[in-house]
Protein backbone atom coordinates (compact mmCIF):
# COMPACT_ATOMS: atom_id res chain seq x y z
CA UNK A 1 6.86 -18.01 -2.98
CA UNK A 2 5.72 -14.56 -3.47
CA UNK A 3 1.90 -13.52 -2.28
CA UNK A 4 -0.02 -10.75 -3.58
CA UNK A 5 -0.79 -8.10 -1.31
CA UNK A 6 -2.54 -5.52 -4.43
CA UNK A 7 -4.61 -6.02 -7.22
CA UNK A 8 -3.59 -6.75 -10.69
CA UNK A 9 -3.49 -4.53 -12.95
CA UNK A 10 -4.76 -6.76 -16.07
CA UNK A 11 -6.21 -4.22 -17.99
CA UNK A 12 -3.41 -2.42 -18.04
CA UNK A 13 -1.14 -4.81 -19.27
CA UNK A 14 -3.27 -5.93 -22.14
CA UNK A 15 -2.79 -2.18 -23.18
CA UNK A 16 0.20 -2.45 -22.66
CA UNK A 17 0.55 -5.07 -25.50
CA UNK A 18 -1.87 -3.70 -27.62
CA UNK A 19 0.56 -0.31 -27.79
CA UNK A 20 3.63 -2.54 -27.66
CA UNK A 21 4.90 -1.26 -24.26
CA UNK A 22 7.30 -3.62 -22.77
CA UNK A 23 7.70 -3.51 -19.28
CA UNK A 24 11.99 -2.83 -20.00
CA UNK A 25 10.50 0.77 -21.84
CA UNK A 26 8.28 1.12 -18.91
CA UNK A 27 10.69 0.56 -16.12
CA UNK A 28 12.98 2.93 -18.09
CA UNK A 29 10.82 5.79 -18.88
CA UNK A 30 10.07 5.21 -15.12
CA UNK A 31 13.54 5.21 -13.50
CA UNK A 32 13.10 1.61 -12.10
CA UNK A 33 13.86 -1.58 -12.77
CA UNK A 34 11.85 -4.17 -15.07
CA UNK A 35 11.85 -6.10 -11.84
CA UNK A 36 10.22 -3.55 -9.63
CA UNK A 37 7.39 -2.85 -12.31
CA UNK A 38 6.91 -6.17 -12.74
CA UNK A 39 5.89 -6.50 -9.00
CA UNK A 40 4.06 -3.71 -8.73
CA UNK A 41 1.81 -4.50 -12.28
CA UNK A 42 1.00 -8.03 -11.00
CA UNK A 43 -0.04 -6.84 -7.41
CA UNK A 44 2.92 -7.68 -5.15
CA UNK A 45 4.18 -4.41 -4.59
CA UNK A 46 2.48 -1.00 -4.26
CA UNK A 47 2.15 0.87 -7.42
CA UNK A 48 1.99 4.77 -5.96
CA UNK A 49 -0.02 7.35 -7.74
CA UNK A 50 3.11 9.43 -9.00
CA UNK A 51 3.68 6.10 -11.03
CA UNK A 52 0.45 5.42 -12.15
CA UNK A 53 0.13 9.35 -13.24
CA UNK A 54 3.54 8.56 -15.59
CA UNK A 55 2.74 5.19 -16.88
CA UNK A 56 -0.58 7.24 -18.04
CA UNK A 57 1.30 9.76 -19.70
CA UNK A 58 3.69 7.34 -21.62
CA UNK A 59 1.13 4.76 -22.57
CA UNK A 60 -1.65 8.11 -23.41
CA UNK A 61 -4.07 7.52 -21.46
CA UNK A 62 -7.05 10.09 -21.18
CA UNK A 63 -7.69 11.12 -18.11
CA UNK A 64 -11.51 9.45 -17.91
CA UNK A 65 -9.72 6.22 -18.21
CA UNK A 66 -7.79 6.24 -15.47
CA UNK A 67 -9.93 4.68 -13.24
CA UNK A 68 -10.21 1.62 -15.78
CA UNK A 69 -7.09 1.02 -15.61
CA UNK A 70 -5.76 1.54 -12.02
CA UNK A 71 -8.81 0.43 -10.60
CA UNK A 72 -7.39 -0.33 -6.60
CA UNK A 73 -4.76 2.74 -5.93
């Protein structure tokens, strides 16, 4: 059984859906695997601020909402 260590990032992930970013684009644009960003998007693995900075980029988000939605890094 796996135990979260992080926060998770909810509002990101209903973003997520609402621009129709699966987490297989993500982990591609990314360079990691759909396994790995699932772990890290529902808080059992770190998610480091060089990702956060390029799931912002791909999924547009301004730079006053970053906060909103990696709320915990």
């Amino acid at each position: 059984m796996k135990i979260k260590k992080y926060s998770e990032f909810s509002n990101l992930k209903m973003l997520m859906k609402r621009r129709k970013c699966s987490y297989k684009k993500l982990s591609d644009e990314i360079g990691i695997s759909i396994d790995a960003i699932n772990n890290k998007l529902n808080g059992y693995t770190a998610l480091n601020i060089d990702e956060a900075k390029r799931i912002s980029c791909i999924l547009k988000i301004h730079p006053s909402e970053f906060n909103r939605y990696f709320t915990g890094l």
